[in-house]
C-alpha atoms as a PDB file:
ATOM      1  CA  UNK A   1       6.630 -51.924  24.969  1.00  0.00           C
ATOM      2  CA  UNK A   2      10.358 -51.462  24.391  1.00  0.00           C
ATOM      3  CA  UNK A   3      11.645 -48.394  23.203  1.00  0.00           C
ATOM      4  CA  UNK A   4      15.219 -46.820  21.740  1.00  0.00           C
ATOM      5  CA  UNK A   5      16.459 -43.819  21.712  1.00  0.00           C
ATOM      6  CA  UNK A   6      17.397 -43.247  17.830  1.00  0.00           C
ATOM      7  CA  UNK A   7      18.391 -40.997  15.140  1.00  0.00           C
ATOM      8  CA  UNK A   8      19.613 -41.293  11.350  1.00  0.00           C
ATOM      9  CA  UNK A   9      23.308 -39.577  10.679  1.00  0.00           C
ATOM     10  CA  UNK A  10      26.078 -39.677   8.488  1.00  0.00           C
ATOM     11  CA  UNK A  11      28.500 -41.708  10.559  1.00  0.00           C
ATOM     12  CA  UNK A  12      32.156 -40.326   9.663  1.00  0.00           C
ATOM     13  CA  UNK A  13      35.293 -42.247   8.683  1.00  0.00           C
ATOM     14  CA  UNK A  14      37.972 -43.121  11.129  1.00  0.00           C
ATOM     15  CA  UNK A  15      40.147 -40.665   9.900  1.00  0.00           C
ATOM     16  CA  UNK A  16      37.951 -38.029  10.042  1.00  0.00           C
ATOM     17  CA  UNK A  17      37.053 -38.982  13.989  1.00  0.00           C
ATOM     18  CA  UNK A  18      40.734 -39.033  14.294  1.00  0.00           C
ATOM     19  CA  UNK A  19      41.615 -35.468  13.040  1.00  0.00           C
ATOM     20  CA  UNK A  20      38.845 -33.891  14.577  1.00  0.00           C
ATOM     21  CA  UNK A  21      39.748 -35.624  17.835  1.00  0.00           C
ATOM     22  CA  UNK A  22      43.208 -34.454  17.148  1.00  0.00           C
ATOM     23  CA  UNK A  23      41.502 -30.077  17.075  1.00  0.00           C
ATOM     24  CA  UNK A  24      39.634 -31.162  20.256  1.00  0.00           C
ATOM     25  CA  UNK A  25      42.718 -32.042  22.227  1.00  0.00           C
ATOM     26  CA  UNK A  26      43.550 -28.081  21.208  1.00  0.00           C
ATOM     27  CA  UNK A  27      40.710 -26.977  22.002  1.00  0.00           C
ATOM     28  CA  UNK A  28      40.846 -28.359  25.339  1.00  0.00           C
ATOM     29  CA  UNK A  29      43.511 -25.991  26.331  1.00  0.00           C
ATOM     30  CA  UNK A  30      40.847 -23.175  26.697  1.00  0.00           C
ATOM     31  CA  UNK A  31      39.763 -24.549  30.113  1.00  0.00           C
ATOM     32  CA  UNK A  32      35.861 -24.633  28.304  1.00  0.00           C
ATOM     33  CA  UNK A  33      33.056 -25.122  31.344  1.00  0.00           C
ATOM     34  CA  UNK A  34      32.014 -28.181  28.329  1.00  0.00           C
ATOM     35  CA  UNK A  35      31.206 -31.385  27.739  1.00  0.00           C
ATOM     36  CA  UNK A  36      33.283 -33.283  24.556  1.00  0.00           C
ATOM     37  CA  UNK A  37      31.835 -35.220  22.140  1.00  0.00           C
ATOM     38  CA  UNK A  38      33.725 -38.452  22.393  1.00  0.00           C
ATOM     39  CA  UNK A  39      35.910 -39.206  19.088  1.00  0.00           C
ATOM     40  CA  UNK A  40      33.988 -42.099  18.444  1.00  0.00           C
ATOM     41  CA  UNK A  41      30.333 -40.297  18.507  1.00  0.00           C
ATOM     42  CA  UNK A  42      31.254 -38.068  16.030  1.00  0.00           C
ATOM     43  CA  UNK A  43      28.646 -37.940  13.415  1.00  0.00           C
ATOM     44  CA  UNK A  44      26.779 -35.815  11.527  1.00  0.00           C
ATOM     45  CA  UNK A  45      23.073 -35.876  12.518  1.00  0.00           C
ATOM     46  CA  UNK A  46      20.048 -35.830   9.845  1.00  0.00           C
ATOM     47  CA  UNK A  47      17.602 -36.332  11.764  1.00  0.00           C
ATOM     48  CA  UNK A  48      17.295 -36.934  15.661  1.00  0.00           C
ATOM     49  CA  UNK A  49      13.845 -39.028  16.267  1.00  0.00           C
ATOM     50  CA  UNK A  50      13.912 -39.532  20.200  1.00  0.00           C
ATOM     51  CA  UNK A  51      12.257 -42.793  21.898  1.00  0.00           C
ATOM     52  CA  UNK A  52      11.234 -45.212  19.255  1.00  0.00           C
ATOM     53  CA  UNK A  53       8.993 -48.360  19.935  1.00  0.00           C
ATOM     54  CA  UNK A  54      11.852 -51.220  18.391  1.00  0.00           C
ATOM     55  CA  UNK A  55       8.481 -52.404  16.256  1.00  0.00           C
ATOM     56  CA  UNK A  56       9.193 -49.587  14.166  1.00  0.00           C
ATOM     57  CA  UNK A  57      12.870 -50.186  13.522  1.00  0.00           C
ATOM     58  CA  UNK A  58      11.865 -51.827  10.314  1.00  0.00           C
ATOM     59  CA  UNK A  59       9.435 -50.241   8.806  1.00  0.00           C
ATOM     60  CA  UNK A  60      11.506 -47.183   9.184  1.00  0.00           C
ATOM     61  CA  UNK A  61      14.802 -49.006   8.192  1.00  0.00           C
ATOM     62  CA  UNK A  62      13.182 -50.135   5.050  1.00  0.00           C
ATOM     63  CA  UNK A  63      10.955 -46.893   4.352  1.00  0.00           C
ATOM     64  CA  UNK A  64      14.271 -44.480   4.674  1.00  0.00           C
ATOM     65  CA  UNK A  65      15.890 -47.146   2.233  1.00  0.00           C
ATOM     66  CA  UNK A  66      13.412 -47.190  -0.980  1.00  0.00           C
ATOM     67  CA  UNK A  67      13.631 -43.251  -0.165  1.00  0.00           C
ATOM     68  CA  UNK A  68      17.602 -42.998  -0.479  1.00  0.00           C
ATOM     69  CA  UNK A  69      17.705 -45.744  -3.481  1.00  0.00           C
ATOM     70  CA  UNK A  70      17.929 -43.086  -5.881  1.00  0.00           C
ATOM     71  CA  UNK A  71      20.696 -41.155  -4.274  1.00  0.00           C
ATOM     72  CA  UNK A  72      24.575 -41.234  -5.342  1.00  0.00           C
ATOM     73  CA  UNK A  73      27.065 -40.486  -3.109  1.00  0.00           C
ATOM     74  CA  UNK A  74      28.222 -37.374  -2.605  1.00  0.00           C
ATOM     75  CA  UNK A  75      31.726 -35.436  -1.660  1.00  0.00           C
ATOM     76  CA  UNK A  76      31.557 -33.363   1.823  1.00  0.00           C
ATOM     77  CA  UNK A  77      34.200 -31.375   3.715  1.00  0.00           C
ATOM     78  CA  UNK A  78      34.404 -30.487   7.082  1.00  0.00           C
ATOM     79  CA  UNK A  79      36.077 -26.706   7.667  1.00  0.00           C
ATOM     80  CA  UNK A  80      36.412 -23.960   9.923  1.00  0.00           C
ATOM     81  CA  UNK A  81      34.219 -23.671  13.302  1.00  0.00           C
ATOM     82  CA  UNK A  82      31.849 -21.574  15.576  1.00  0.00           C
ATOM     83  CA  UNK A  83      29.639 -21.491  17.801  1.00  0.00           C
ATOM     84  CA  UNK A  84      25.911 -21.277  17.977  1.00  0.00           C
ATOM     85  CA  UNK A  85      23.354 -19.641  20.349  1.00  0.00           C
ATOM     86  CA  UNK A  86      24.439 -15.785  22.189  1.00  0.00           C
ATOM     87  CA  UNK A  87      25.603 -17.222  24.805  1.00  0.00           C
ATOM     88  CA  UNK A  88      27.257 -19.722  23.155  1.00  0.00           C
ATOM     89  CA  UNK A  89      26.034 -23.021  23.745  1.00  0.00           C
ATOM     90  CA  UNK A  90      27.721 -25.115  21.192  1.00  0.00           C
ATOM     91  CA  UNK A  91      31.015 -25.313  19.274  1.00  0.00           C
ATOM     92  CA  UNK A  92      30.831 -26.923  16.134  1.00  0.00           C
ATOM     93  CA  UNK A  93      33.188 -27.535  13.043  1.00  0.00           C
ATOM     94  CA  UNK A  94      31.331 -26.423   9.626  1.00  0.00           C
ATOM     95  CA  UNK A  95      30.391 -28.628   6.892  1.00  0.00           C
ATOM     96  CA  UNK A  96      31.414 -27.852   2.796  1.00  0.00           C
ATOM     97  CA  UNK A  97      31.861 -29.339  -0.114  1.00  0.00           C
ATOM     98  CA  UNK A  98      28.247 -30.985  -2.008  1.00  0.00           C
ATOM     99  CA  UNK A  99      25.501 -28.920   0.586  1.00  0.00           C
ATOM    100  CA  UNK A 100      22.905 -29.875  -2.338  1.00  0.00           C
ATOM    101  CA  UNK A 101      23.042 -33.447  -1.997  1.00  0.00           C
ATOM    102  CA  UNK A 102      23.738 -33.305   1.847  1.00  0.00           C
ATOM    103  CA  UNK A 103      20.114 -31.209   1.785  1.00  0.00           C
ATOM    104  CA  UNK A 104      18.447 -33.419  -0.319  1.00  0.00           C
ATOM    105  CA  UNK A 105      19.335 -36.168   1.253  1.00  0.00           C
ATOM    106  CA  UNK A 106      18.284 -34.410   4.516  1.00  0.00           C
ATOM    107  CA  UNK A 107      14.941 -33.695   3.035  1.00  0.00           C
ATOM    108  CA  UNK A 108      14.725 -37.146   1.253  1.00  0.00           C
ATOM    109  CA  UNK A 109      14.729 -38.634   4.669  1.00  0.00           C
ATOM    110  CA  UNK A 110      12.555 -36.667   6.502  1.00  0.00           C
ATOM    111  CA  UNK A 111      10.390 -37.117   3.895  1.00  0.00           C
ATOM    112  CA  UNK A 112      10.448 -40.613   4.444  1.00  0.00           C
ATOM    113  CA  UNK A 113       9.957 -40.234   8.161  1.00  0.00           C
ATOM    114  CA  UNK A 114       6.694 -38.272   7.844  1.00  0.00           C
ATOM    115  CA  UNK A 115       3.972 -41.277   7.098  1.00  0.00           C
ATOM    116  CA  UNK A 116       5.160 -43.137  10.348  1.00  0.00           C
ATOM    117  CA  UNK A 117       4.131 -40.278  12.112  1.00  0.00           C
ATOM    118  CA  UNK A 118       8.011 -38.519  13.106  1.00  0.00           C
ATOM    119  CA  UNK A 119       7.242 -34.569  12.536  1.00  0.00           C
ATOM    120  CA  UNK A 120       8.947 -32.362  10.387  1.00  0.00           C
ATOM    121  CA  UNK A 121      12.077 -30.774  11.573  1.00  0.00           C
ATOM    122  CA  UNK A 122      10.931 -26.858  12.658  1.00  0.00           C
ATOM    123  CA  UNK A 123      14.476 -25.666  12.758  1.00  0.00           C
ATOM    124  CA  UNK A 124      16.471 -24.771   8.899  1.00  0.00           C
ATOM    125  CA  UNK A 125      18.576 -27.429   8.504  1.00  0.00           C
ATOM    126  CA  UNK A 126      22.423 -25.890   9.284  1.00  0.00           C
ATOM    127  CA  UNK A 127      25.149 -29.058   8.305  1.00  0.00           C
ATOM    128  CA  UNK A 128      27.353 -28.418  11.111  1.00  0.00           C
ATOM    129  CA  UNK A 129      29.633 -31.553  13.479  1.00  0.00           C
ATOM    130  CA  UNK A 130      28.991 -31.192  16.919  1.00  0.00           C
ATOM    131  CA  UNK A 131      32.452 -30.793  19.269  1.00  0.00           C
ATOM    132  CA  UNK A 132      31.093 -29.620  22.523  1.00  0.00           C
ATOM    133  CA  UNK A 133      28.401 -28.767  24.572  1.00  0.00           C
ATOM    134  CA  UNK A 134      28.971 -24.966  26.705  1.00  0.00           C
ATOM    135  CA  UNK A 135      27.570 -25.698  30.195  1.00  0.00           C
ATOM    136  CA  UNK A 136      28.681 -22.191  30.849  1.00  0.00           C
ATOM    137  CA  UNK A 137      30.482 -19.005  29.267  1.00  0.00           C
ATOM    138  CA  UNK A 138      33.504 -19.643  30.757  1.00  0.00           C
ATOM    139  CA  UNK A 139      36.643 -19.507  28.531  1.00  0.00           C
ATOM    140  CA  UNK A 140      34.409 -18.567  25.607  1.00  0.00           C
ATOM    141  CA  UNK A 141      36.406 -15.212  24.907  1.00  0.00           C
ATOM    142  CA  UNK A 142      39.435 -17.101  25.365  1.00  0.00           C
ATOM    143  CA  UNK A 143      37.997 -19.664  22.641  1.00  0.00           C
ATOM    144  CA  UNK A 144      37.113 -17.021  20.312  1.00  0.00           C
ATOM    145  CA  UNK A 145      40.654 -15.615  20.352  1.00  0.00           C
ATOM    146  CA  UNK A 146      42.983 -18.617  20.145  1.00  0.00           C
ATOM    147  CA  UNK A 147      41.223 -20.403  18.620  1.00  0.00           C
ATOM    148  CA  UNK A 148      42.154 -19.539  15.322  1.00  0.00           C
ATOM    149  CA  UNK A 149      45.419 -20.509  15.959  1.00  0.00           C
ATOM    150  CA  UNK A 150      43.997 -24.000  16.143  1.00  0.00           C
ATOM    151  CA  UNK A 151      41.875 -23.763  12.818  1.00  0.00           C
ATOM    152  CA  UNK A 152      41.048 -21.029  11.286  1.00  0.00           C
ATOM    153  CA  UNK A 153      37.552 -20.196   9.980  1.00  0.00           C
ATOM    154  CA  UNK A 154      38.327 -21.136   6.443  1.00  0.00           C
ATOM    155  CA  UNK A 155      40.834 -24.091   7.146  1.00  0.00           C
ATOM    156  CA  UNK A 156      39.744 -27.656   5.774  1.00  0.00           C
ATOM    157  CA  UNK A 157      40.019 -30.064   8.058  1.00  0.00           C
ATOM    158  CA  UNK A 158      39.191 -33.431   6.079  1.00  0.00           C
ATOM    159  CA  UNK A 159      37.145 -34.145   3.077  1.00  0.00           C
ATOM    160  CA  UNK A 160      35.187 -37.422   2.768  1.00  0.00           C
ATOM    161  CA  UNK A 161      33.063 -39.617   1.105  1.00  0.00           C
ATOM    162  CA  UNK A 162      29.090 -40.062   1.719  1.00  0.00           C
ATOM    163  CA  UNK A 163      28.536 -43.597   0.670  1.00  0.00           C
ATOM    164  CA  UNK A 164      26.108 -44.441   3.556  1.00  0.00           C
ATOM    165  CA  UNK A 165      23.661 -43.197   6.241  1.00  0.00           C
ATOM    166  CA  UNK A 166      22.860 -45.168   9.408  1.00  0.00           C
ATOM    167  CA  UNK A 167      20.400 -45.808  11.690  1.00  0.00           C
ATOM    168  CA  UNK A 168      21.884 -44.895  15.720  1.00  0.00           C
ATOM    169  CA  UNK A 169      21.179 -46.077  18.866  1.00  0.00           C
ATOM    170  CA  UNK A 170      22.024 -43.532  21.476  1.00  0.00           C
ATOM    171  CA  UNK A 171      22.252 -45.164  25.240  1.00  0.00           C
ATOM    172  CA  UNK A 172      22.707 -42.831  27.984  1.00  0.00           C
ATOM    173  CA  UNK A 173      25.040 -43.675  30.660  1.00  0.00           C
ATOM    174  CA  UNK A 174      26.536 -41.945  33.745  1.00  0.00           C
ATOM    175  CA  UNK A 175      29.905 -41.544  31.526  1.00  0.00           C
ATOM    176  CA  UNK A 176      27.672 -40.048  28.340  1.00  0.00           C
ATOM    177  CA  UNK A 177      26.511 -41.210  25.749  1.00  0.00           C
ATOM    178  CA  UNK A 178      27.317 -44.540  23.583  1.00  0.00           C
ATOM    179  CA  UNK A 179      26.288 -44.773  19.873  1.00  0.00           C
ATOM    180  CA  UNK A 180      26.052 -48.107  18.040  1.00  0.00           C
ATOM    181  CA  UNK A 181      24.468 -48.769  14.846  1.00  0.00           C
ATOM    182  CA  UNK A 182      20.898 -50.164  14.558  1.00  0.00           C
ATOM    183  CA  UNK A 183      20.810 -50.160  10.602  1.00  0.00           C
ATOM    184  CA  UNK A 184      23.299 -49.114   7.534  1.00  0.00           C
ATOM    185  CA  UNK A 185      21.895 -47.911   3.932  1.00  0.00           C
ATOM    186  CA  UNK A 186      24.306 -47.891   1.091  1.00  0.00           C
ATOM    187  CA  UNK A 187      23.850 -44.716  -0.803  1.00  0.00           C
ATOM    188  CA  UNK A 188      24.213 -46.171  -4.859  1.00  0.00           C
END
């Protein structure tokens, strides 16, 4: 039985990848024990579902898609940064703009998920776009006070559209990760 390794995320614009890309070349300056998200994987992530037997690529495809039917799209912003877990274990860039629809279409497809037997998330929800992985606490001081120079907590960085969600594939290599699409839904 053939599995995937999948989750469901708002995949970001080019230009968005682009200008983050652009903070994490900054950001790299702070000698950071971490491991990049590659400008292409950038995403935002609703809903991480693990190995997945490909028979149930569309059912879920089509079960996520009567449950988003209803939704419009929706206006987000990506702005300022942090880091989460003491010691830090990942730095992130925040996410503004329409949090109501972003939750509800967070819950919407969870929701969805729940018949064909994927739990429901444990964890609050927290809208964040992942930039790095710590591996260790080096440099983390140093991130915390330079980095401001970079972007400060309140700067916006880009502002975007939500017009679609999509289905990812994640295949792990020796290099890291590579992303492709398994499925798109058009938000209407």
């Amino acid at each position: 039985m053939a599995t995937m390794r999948l989750f469901w995320a708002i995949d970001l614009p080019y230009e968005v990848k682009k200008k983050v890309s652009e903070i994490q070349q900054e950001f790299y300056k702070f000698n950071l024990d971490a491991k990049w998200v590659a400008g292409e994987n950038l995403h935002l992530t609703l809903k991480f579902l693990g190995s997945v037997r490909e028979s149930m690529v569309a059912p879920m495809a089509e079960a996520v898609s009567q449950a988003v039917a209803s939704l419009e799209p929706f206006d987000l912003e990506l702005a300022g940064w942090g880091t989460f877990g003491r010691p830090a274990r990942v730095i992130w860039i925040g996410v503004g703009g329409d949090l109501q629809a972003f939750r509800g279409l967070w819950r919407v497809v969870e929701e969805a998920l729940l018949p064909l037997g994927f739990p429901r998330e444990e964890k609050e929800f927290v809208p964040h776009l992942t930039l790095a992985r710590l591996r260790s606490a080096r440099g983390v001081a140093r991130l915390h006070s330079k980095a401001p120079k970079v972007i400060a907590r309140s700067d916006t960085v880009a502002r975007f559209t939500v017009d679609n969600i999509t289905l990812m594939q994640s295949q792990l290599t020796m290099q890291g990760p590579v992303y492709s699409p398994v499925s798109s839904i058009m938000l209407t």
